[in-house]
Protein backbone atom coordinates (compact mmCIF):
# COMPACT_ATOMS: atom_id res chain seq x y z
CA UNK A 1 88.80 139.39 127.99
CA UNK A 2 89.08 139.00 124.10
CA UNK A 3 85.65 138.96 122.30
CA UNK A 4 84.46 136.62 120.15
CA UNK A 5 83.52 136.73 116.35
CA UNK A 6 82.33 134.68 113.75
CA UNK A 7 82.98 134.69 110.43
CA UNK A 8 81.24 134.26 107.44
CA UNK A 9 82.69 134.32 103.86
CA UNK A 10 83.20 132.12 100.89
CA UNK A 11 86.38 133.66 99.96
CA UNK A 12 88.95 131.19 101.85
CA UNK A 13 91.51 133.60 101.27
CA UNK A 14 89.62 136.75 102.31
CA UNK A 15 88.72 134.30 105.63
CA UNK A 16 92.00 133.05 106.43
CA UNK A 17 93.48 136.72 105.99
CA UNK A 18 91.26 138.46 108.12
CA UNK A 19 90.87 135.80 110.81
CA UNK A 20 95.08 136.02 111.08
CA UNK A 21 94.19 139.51 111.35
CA UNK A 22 92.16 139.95 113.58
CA UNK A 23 93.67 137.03 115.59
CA UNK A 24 97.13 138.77 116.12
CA UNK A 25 95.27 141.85 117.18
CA UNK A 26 93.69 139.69 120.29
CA UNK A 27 90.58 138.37 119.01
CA UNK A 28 89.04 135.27 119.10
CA UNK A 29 87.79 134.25 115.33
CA UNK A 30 85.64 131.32 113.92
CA UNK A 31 85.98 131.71 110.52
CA UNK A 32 83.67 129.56 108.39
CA UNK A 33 82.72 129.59 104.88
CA UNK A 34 79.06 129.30 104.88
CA UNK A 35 76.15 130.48 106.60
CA UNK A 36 75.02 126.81 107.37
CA UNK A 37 78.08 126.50 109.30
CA UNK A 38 77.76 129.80 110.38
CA UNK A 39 74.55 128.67 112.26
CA UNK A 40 75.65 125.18 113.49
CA UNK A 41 78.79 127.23 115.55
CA UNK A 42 75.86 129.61 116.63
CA UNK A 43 74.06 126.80 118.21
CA UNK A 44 77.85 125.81 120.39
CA UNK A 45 78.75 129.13 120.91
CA UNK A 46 77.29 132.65 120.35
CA UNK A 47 79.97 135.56 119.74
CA UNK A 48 79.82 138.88 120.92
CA UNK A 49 79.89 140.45 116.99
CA UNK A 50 79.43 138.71 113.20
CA UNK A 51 81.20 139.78 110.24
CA UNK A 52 79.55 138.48 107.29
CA UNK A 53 79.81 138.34 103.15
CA UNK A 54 76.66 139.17 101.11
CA UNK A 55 77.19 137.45 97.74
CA UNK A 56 78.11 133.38 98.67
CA UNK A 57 77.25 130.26 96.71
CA UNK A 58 75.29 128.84 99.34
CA UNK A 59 72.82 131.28 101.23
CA UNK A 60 73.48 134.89 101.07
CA UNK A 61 73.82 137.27 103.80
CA UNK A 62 70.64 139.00 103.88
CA UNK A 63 68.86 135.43 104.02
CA UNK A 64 71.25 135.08 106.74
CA UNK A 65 70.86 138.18 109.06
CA UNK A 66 67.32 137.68 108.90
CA UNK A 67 67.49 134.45 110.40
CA UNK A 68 70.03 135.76 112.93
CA UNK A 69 67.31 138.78 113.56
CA UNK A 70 64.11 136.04 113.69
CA UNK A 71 65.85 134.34 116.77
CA UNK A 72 65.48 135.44 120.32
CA UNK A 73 68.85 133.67 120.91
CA UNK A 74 70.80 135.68 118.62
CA UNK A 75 68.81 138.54 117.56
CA UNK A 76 70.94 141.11 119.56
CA UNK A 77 74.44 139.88 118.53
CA UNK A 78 76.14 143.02 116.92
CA UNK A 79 76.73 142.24 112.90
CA UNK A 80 78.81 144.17 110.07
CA UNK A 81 78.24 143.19 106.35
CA UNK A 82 81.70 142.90 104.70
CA UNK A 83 81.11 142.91 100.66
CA UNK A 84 81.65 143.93 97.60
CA UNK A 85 77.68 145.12 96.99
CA UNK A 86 78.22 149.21 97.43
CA UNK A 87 74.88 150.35 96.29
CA UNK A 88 73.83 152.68 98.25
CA UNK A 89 70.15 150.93 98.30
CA UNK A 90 72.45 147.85 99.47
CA UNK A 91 73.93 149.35 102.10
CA UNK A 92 70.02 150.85 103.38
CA UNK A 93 68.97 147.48 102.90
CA UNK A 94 71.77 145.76 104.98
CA UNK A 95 71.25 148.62 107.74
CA UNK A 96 67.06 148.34 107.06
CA UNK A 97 67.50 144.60 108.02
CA UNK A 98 69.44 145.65 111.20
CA UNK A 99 73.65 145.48 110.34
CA UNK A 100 75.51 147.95 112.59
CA UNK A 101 78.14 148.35 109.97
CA UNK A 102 78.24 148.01 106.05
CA UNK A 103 82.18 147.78 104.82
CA UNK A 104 83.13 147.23 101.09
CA UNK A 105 85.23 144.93 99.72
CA UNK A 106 87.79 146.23 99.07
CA UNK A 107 88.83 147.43 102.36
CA UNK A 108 91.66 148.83 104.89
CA UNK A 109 92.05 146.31 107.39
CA UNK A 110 92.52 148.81 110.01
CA UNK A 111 89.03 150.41 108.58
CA UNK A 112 87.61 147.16 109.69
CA UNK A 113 89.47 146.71 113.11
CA UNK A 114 88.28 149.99 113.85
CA UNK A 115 84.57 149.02 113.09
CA UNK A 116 84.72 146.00 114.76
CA UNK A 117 85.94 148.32 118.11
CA UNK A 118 83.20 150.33 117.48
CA UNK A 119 80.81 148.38 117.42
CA UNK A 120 81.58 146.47 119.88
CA UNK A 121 81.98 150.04 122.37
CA UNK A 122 78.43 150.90 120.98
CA UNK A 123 76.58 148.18 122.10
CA UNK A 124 77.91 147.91 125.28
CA UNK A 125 77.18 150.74 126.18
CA UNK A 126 74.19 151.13 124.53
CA UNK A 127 72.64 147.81 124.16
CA UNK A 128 69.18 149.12 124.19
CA UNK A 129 69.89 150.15 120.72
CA UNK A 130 70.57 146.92 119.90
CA UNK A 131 68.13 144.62 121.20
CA UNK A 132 64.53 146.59 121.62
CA UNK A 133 62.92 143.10 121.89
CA UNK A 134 63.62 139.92 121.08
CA UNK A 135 62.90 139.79 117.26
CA UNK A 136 64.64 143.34 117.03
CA UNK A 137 65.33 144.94 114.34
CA UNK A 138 64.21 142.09 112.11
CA UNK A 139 60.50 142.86 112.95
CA UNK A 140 61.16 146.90 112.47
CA UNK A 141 59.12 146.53 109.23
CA UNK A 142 56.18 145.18 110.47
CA UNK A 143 55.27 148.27 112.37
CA UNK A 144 55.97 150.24 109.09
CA UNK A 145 53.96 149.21 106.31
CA UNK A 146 50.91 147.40 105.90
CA UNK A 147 47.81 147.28 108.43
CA UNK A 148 50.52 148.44 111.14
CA UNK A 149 52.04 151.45 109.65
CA UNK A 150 52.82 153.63 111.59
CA UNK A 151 51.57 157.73 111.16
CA UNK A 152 52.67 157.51 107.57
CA UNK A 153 56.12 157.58 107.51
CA UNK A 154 57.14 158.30 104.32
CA UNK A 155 60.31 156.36 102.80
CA UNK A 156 62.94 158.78 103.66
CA UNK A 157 61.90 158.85 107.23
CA UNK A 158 61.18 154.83 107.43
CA UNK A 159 65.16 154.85 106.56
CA UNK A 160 66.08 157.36 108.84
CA UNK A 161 64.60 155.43 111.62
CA UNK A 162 66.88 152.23 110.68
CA UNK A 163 69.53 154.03 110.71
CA UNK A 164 68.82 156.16 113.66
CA UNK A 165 67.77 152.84 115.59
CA UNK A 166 71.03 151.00 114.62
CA UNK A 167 72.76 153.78 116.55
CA UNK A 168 74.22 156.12 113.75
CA UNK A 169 74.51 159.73 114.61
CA UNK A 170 72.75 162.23 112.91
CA UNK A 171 76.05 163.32 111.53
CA UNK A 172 76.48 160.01 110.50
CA UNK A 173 73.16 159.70 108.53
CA UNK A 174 73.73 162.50 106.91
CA UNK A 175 77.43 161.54 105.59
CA UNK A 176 76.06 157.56 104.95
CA UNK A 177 73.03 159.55 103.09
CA UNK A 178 74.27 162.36 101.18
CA UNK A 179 72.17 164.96 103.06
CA UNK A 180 72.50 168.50 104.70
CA UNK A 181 72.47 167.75 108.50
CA UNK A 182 70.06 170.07 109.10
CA UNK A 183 67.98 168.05 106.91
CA UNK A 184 68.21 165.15 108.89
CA UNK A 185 67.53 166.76 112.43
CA UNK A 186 64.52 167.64 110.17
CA UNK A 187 63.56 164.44 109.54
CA UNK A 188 64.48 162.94 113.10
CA UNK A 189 62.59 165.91 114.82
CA UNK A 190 59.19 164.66 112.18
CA UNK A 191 59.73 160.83 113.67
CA UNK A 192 60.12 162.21 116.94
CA UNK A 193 56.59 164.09 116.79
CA UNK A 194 54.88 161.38 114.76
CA UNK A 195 55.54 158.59 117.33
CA UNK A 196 54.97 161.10 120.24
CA UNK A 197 58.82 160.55 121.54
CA UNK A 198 61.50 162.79 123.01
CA UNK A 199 64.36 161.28 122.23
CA UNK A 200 66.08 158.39 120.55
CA UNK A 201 66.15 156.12 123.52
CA UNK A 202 62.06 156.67 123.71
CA UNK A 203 61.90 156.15 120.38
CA UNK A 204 63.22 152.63 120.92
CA UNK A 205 60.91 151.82 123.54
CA UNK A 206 58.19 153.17 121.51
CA UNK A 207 59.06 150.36 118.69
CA UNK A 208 59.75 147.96 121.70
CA UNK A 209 56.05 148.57 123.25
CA UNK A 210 53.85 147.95 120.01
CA UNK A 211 56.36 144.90 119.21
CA UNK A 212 55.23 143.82 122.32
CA UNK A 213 51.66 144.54 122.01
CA UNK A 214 51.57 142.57 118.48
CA UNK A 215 53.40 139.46 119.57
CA UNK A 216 49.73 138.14 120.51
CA UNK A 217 48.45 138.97 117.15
């Protein structure tokens, strides 16, 4: 069965080129050009992945994924920035706000199928990863600053754990963050002892169980 993806960009012909695209290589797209459209198709149909713009005239895309990340409905539906904003502090903040994939503009269109597969592998597989709980990864934050910090994390490791949570490898982190490897089994070996985990998939559950223990508060 072909999956289904919506997407979101300004840039009719960026949309129309990429929905041909990805439409001759079996996929099913709903390209729109704004995210107010974006969520009216949400509301008839939810996709199995979004691919969505950053910069647009109307709402941008981190105003955007948090709303997608806010909603029990759609909070687990895989989603890839596609943009021209390569900052590296945009591309933490697109991941910190719980993308699964940050691609440049401009960009291979193979690059991109080849995300999209990914992604779409990862989190079938591994949907834990992507939906803790039902405000996940949107509500990450709460649990790491402020009254509910948790044991300190510093900044490097508070990114770390976005990463890590959005299912990057450590060998991944490490490319995505300019860093020795070693450096970041360092840092993933310090989250796992400050939240009392084993492994990653604990350390989900971890975030999962004090979401859940706050959603009275």
């Amino acid at each position: 069965m072909s999956s289904n993806l919506l997407l979101v960009d300004d840039d009719n012909g960026l949309r129309n080129s990429v929905s041909l695209y990805l439409t001759e290589r079996g996929f099913k797209v709903n390209a729109v050009a704004d995210t107010e459209n974006a969520l009216l198709s949400l509301r008839n149909k939810i996709p199995d992945l979004i691919i969505s713009d950053i910069v647009m005239s109307e709402n941008s895309g981190y105003n955007f994924i948090q709303s997608i990340k806010e909603n029990s409905k759609y909070a687990s539906i895989p989603f890839i920035f596609l943009t021209a904003k390569g900052m590296t502090e945009d591309r933490i903040l697109g991941y910190t706000l719980g993308c699964h994939a940050y691609l440049t503009k401009p960009f291979d269109p193979e690059e991109l199928l080849s995300i999209i597969k990914n992604v779409l592998n990862n989190y079938r597989t591994f949907p834990i990863i992507s939906a803790v709980d039902d405000n996940y990864p949107g509500s990450l934050y709460k649990h790491l600053d402020g009254p509910n910090k948790v044991n300190n994390l510093t900044y490097r490791e508070q990114t770390i754990l976005c990463l890590l949570l959005q299912g990057m490898m450590n060998k991944e982190i490490a490319s995505f963050l300019g860093l020795n490897i070693r450096n970041v089994e360092k840092y993933v070996s310090r989250l796992l002892l400050k939240t009392g985990t084993r492994n990653r998939t604990e350390l989900a559950r971890y975030f999962h169980f004090l979401n859940y223990n706050n959603k009275g508060e």
